[in-house]
Protein backbone atom coordinates (compact mmCIF):
# COMPACT_ATOMS: atom_id res chain seq x y z
CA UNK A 1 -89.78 -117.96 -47.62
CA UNK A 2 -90.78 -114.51 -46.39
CA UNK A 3 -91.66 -115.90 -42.84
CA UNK A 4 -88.12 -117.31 -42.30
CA UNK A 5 -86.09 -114.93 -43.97
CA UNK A 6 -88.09 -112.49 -41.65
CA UNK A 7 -86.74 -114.34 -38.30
CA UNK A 8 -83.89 -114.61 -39.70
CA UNK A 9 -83.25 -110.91 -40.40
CA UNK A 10 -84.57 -110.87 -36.80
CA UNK A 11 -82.15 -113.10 -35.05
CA UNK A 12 -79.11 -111.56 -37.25
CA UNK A 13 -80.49 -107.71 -35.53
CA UNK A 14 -80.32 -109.94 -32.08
CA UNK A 15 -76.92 -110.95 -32.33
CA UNK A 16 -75.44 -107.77 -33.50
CA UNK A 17 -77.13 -106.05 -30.96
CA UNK A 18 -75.60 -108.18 -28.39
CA UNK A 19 -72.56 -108.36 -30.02
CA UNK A 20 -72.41 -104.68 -29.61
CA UNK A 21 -73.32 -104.15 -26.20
CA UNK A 22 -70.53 -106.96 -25.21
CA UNK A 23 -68.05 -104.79 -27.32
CA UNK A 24 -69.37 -101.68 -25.17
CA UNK A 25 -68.55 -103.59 -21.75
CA UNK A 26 -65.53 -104.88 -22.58
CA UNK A 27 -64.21 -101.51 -23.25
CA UNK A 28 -65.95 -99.98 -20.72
CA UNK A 29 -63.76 -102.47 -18.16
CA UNK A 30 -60.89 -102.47 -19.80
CA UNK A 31 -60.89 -98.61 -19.57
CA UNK A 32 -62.05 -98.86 -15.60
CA UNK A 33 -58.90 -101.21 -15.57
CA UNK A 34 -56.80 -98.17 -16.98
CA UNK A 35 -58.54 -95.94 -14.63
CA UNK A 36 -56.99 -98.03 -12.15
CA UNK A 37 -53.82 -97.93 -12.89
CA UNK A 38 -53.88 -94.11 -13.36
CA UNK A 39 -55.15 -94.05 -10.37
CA UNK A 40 -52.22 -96.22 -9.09
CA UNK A 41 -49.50 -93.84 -10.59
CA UNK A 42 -51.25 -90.95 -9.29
CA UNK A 43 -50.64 -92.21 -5.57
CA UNK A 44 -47.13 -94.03 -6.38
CA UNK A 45 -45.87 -90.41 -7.45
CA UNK A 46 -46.98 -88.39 -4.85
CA UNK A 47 -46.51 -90.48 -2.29
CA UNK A 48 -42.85 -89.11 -0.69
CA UNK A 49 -45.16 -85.61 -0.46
CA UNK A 50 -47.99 -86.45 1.70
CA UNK A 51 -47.39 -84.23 4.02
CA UNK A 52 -47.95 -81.57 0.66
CA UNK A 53 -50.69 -83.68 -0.29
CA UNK A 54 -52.44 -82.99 2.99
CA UNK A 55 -51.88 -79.40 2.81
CA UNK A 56 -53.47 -79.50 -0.39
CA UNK A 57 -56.00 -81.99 -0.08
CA UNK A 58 -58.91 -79.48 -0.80
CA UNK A 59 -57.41 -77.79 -3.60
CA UNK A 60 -56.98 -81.49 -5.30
CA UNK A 61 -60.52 -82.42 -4.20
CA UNK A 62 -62.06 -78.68 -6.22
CA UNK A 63 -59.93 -80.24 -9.04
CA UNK A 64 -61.55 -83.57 -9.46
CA UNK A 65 -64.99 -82.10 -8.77
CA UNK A 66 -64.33 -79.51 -12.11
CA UNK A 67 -62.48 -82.25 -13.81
CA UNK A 68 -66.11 -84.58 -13.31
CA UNK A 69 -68.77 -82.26 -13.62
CA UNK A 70 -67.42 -79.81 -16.04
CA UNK A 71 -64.40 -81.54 -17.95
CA UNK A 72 -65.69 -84.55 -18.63
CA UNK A 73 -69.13 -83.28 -19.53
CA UNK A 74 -67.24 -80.77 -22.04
CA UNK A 75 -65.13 -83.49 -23.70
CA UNK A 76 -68.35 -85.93 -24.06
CA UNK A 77 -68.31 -86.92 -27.59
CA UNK A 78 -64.61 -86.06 -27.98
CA UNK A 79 -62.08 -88.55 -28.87
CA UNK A 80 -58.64 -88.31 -27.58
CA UNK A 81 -59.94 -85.46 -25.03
CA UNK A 82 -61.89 -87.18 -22.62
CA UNK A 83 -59.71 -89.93 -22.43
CA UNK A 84 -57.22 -87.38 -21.72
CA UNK A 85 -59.77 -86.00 -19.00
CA UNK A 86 -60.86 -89.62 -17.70
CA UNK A 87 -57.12 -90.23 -16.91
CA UNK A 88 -56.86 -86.67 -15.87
CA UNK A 89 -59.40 -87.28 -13.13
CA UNK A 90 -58.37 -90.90 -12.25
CA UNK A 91 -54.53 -89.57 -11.37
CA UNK A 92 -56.10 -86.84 -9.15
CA UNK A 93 -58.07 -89.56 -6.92
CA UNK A 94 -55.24 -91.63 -6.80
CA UNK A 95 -53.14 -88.40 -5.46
CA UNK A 96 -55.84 -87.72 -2.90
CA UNK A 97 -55.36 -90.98 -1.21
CA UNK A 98 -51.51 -90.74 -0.50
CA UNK A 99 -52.49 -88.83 2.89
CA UNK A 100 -55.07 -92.37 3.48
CA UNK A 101 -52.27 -94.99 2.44
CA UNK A 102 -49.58 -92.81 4.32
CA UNK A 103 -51.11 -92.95 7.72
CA UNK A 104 -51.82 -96.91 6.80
CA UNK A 105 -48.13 -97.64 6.03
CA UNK A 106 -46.60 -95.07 8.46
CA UNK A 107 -48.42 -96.99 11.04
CA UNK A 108 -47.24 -100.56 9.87
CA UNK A 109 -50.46 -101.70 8.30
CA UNK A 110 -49.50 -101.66 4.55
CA UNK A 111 -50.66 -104.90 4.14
CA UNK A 112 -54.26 -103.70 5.08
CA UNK A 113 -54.24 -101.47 1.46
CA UNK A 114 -54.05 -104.72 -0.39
CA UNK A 115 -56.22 -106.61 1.39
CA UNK A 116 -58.64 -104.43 0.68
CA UNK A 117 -58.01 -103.72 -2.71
CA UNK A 118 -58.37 -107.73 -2.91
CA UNK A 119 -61.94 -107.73 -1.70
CA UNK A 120 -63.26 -104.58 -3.08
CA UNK A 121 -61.94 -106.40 -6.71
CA UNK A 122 -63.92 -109.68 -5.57
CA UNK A 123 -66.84 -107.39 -4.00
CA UNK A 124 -67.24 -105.40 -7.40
CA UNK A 125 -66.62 -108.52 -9.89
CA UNK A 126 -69.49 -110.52 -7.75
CA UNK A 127 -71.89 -107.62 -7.70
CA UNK A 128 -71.19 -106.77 -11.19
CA UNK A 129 -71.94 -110.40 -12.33
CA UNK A 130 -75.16 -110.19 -10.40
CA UNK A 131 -76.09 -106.99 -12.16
CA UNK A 132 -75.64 -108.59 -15.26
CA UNK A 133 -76.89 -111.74 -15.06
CA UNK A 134 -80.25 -110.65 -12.23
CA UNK A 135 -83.58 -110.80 -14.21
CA UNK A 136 -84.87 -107.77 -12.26
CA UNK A 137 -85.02 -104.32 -13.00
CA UNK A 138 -83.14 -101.70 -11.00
CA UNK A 139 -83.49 -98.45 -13.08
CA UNK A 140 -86.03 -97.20 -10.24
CA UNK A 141 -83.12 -97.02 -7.97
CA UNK A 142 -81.43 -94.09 -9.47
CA UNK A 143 -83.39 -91.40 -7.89
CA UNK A 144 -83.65 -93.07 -3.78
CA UNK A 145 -80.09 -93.41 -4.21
CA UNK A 146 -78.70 -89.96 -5.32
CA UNK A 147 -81.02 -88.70 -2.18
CA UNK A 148 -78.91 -91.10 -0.02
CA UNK A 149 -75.76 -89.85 -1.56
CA UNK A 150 -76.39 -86.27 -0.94
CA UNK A 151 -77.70 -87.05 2.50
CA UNK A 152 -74.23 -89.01 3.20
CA UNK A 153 -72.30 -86.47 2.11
CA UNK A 154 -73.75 -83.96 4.67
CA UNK A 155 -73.46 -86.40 7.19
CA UNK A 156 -69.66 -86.78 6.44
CA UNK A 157 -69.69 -83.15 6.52
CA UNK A 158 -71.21 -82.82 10.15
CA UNK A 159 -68.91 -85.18 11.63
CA UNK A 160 -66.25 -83.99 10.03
CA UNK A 161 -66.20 -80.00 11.02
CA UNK A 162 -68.47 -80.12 14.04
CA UNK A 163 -69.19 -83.81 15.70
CA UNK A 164 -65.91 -85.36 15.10
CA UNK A 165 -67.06 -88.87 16.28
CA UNK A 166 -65.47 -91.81 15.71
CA UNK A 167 -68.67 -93.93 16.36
CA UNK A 168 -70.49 -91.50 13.91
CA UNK A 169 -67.70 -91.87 10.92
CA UNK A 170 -67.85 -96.15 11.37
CA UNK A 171 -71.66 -95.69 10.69
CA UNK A 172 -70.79 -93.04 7.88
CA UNK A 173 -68.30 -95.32 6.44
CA UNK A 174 -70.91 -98.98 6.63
CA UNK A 175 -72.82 -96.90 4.83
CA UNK A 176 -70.91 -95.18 2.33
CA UNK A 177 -69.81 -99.28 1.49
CA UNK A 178 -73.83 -100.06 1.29
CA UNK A 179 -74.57 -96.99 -0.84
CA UNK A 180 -71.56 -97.71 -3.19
CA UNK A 181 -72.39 -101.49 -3.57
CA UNK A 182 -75.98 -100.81 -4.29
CA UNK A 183 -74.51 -98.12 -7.29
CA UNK A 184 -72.49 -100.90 -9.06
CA UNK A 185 -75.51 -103.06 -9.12
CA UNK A 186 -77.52 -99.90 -10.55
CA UNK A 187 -74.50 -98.45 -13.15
CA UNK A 188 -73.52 -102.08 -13.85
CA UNK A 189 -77.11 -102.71 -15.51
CA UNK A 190 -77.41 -99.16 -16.85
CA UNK A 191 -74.21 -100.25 -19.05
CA UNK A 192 -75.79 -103.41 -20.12
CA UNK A 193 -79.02 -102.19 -21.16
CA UNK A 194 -77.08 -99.38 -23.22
CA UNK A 195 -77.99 -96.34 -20.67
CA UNK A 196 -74.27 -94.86 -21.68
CA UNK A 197 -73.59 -93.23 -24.55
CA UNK A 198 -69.42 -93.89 -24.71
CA UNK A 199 -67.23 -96.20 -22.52
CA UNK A 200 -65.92 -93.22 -21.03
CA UNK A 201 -68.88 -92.06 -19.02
CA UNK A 202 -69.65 -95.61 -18.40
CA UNK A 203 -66.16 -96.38 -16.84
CA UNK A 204 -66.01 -93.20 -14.74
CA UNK A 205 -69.63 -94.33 -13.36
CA UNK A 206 -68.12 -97.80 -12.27
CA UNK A 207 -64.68 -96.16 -11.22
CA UNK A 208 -66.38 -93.72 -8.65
CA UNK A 209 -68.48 -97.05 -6.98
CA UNK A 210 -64.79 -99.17 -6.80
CA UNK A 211 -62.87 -96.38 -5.30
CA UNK A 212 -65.37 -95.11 -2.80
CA UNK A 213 -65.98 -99.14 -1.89
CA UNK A 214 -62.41 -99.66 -1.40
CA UNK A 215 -61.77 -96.71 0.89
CA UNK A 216 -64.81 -97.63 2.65
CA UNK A 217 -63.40 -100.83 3.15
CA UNK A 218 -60.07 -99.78 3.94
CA UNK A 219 -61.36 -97.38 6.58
CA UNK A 220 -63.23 -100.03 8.16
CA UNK A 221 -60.11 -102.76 8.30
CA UNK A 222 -57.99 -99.74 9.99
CA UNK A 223 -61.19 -99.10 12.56
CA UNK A 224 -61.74 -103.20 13.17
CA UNK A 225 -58.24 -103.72 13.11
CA UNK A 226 -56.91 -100.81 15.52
CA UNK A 227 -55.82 -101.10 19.40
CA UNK A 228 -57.97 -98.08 20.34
């Protein structure tokens, strides 16, 4: 009787184990889904002021960079406060790319935003799966990647204030897409193996990959799709 009340205590910690980390994920996406519609309103309401938006862009850009590395570290563990700053942080991002859309509809290719909102969504869901389901182990991928990252971003840097070349920001941008893609996969199985302590962190992890996959992508229709 010991012996099977044993595995059975055993199976019962199983379950409510997983049971746990499929709670954790589900709110984990459905706050990502929030994220997104923050991020939605954001650009929707400062969208006749891109022209101040562009003036500001900087200024906006400081703003989400304290809002992620010192806002939401300070509310960690907070209830109420960093969903406040989650949200916080999502609007901003969505504000930043009302100069992006602008230039997209201004030019008449407003039907290139959703189209690529459309297969970032099917990108992320299919990469997300794969992180999930994928029998391998990609925790040793945190460190390569953060080096790519930071060697990106000076790269973007370069071409933006000194090289200024088209050719140079379509390479910039392919990767940007790789780099991003590779992240969900990472963060994706970092949330299922219970890396993350709250939702929060966990869905601002997963936000950053879709946003920075879907301007990547968006980038790259407008480059593919342009006359020039």
């Amino acid at each position: 009787m010991a012996l099977y009340n044993r595995d059975y205590t055993s199976a019962d910690a199983g379950y409510v184990q997983e049971g746990a980390s499929v709670a954790f994920m589900k709110q984990t996406y459905q706050l990502l889904g929030a994220s997104m519609i923050a991020a939605a309103a954001g650009a929707y309401a400062t969208m006749p002021y891109a022209e101040t938006v562009m003036q500001y862009k900087w200024f906006i850009f400081g703003a989400e960079l304290l809002i992620l590395f010192f806002g939401l570290s300070m509310s960690r563990g907070k209830p109420g406060l960093n969903l406040a700053m989650l949200f916080l942080f999502t609007f901003l991002t969505g504000v930043s790319l009302v100069p992006l859309l602008a230039a997209f509809i201004g030019a008449g290719n407003g039907a290139l935003i959703g189209n690529a909102f459309l297969m970032t969504a099917v990108l992320f869901g299919a990469l997300s799966l794969f992180a999930i389901n994928s029998k391998s182990d990609y925790s040793s991928w945190g460190k390569p990647l953060f080096i790519t990252l930071i060697v990106v971003i000076i790269a973007s840097l370069v071409n933006y204030f000194l090289l200024q070349s088209p050719m140079m920001h379509l390479i910039i941008t392919a990767g940007i897409l790789l780099l991003f893609s590779l992240f969900t996969i990472y963060d994706t199985q970092n949330i299922a193996n219970g890396a993350y302590d709250s939702p929060v962190d966990a869905a601002v992890s997963l936000y950053i990959n879709f946003l920075n996959i879907f301007t990547a992508l968006l980038q790259m229709l407008g480059i593919f799709g342009s006359d020039d």
